[in-house]
Protein backbone atom coordinates (compact mmCIF):
# COMPACT_ATOMS: atom_id res chain seq x y z
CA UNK A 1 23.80 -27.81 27.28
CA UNK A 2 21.71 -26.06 29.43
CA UNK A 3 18.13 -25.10 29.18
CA UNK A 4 17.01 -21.96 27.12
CA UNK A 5 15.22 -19.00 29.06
CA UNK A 6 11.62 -19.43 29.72
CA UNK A 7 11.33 -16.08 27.86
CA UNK A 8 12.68 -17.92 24.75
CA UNK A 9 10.82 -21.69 24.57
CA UNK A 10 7.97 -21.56 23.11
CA UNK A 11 6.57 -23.32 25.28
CA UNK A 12 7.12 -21.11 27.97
CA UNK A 13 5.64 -18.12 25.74
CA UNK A 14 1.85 -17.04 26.62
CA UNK A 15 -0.65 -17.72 23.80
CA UNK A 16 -1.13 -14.38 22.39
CA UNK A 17 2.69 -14.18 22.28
CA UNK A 18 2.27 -17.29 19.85
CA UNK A 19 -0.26 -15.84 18.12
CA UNK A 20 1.88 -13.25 17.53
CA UNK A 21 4.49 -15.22 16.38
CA UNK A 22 2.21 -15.97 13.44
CA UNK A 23 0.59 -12.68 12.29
CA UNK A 24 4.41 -11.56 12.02
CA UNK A 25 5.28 -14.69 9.99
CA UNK A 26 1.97 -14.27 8.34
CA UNK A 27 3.23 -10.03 7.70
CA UNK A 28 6.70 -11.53 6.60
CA UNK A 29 5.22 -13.61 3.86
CA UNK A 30 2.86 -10.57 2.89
CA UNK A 31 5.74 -8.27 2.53
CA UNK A 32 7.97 -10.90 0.41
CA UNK A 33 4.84 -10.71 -2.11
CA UNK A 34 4.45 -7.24 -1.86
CA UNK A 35 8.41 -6.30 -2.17
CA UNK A 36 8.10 -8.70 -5.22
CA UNK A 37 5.16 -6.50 -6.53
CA UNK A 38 7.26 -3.32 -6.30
CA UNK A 39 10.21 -4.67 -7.75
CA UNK A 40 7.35 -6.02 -10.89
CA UNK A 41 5.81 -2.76 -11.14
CA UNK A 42 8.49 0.12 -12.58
CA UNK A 43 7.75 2.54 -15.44
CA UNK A 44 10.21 3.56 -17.54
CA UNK A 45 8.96 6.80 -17.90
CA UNK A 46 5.89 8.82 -16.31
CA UNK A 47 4.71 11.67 -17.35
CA UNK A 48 0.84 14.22 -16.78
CA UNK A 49 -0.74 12.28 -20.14
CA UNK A 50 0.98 8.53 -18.46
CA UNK A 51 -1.44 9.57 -15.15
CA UNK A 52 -4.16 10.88 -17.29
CA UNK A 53 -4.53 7.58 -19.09
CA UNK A 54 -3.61 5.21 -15.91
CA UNK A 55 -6.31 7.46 -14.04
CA UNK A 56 -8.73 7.08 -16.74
CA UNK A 57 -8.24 3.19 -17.32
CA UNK A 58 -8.44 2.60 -13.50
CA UNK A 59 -11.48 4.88 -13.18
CA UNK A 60 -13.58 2.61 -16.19
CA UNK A 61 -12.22 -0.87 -14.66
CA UNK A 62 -13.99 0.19 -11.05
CA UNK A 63 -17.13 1.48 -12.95
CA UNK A 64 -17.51 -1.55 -14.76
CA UNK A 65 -17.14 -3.25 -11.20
CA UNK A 66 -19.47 -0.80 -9.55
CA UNK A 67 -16.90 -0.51 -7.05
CA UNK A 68 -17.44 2.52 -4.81
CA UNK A 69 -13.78 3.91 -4.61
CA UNK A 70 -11.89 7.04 -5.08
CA UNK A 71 -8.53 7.14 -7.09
CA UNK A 72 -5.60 9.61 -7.16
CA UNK A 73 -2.82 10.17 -8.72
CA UNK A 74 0.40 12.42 -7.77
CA UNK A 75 3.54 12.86 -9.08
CA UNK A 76 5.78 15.04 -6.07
CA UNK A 77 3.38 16.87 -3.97
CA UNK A 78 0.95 17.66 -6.88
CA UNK A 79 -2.46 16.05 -7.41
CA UNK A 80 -2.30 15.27 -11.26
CA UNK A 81 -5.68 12.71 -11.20
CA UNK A 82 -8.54 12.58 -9.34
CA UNK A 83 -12.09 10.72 -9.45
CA UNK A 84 -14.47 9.94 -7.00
CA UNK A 85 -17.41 7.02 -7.99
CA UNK A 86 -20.37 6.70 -7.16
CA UNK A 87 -20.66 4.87 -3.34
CA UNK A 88 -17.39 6.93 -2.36
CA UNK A 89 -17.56 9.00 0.60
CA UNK A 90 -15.35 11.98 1.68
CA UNK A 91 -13.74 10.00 4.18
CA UNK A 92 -12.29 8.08 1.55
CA UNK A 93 -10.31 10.82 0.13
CA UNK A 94 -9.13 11.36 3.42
CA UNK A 95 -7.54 7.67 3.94
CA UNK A 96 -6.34 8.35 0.22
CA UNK A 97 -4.28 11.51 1.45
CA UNK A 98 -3.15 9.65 4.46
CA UNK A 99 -2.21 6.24 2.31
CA UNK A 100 -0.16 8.72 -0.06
CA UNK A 101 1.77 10.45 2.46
CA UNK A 102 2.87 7.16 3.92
CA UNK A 103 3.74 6.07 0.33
CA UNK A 104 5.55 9.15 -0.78
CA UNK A 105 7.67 8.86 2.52
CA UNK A 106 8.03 5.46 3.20
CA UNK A 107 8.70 5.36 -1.04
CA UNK A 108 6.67 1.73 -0.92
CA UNK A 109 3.54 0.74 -1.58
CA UNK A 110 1.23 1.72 2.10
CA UNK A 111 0.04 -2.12 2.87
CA UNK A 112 3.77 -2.63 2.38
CA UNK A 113 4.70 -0.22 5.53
CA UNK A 114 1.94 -1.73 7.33
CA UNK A 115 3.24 -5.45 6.63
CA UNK A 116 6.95 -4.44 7.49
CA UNK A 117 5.95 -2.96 11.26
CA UNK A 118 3.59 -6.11 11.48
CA UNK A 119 6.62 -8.96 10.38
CA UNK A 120 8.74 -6.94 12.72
CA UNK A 121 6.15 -7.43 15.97
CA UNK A 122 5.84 -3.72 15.83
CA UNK A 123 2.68 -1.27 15.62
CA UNK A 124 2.56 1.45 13.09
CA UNK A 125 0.52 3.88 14.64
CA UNK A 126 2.69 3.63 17.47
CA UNK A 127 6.00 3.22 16.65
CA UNK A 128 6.52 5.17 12.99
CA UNK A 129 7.07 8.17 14.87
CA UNK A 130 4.33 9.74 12.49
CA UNK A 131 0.82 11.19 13.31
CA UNK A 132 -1.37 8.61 12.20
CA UNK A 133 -3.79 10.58 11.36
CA UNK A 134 -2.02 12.17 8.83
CA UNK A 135 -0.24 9.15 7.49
CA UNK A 136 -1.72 5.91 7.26
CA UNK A 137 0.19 2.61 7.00
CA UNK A 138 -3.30 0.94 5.02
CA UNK A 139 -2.79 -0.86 1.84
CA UNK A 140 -4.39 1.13 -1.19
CA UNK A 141 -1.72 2.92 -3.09
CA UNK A 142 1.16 2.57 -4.67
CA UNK A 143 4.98 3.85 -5.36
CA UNK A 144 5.44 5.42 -9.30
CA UNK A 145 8.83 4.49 -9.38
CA UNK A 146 10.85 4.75 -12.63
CA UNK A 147 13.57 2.70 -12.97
CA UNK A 148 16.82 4.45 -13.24
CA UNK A 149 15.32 7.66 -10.99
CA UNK A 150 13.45 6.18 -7.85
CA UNK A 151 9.86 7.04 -6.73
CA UNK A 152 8.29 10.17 -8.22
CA UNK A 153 4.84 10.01 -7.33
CA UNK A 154 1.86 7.39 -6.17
CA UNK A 155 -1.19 5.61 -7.42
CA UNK A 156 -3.96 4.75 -5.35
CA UNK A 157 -7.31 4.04 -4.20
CA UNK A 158 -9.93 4.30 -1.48
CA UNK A 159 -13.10 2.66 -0.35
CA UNK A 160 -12.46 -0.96 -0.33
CA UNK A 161 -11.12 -3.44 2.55
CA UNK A 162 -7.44 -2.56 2.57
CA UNK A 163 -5.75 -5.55 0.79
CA UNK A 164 -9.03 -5.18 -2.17
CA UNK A 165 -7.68 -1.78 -2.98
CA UNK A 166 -4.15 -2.69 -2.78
CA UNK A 167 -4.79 -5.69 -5.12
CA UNK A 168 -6.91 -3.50 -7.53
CA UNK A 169 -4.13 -1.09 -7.91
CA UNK A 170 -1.54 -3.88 -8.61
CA UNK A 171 -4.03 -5.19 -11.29
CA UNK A 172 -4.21 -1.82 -13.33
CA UNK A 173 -0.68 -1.02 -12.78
CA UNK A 174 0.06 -4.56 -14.33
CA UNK A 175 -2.05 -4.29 -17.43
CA UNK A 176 -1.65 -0.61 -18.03
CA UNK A 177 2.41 -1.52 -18.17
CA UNK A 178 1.78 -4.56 -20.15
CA UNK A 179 0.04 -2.15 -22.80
CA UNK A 180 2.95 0.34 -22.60
């Protein structure tokens, strides 16, 4: 049998080419978790008072933390909760906005379209065929997705390393449906 292509061994492959070969394994096992998340994380319903009290819980949990974030809630195109806390900045309402659009188009969770492009080899900001300054493929919020109808809205949250507010919002979203 004869040899492979050099552009296939791996041995043949320069080391950043390896290197890539791991962040995308690396992305692949981050979007199995995350895909397992989503799949976790439906409501059965989810109505104004369902983000009021989501909003509210998720607002006293970061307080309590001291965490310096910003959190939103939208069901469609409407803002139905918003709170900034102390240590949040404007500009983290603006990656909020951008995190949301990606969510409410992409309809999964925003580190999950930035761990799909990155298992794939591919870069977001260049390759979604979306401004990135508009949308932004950083983990933070979240799909509302009710089973039975699809995703109707978001949840999410700004001002922390990416995969912190990703993981903060998959906390709340897990005990506020475990009260429910």
């Amino acid at each position: 049998m004869p040899d492979a292509p050099a552009e296939v061994r791996p041995e043949a492959r320069a080391p950043e080419q390896l290197q890539e070969s791991g962040a995308q394994a690396s992305a692949r096992a981050d979007l199995t978790r995350i895909r397992a998340e989503e799949a976790e994380l439906i409501f059965t319903r989810f109505s104004r008072d369902d983000a009021w009290r989501l909003g509210s819980r998720m607002r006293e949990a970061a307080a309590a933390r001291s965490l310096p974030v910003v959190i939103g809630i939208v069901v469609g195109q409407q803002r139905v909760f918003h709170a900034a806390l102390d240590g949040a900045v404007p500009d983290n309402d603006a990656w909020l906005e951008r995190k949301t659009r990606a969510v409410l188009h992409f309809e999964q969770s925003s580190l999950g379209v930035g761990a799909l492009f990155r298992s794939l080899g591919r870069v977001y900001e260049q390759e979604a065929r979306l401004d990135p300054t508009e949308v932004a493929a950083n983990g933070g919020v979240f799909p509302v997705r009710i089973e039975g109808v699809g995703v109707v809205g978001a949840v999410g949250v700004s001002g922390l390393p990416q995969v912190e507010d990703h993981a903060f919002v998959v906390e709340q979203l897990r005990e506020f449906l475990a009260e429910a």
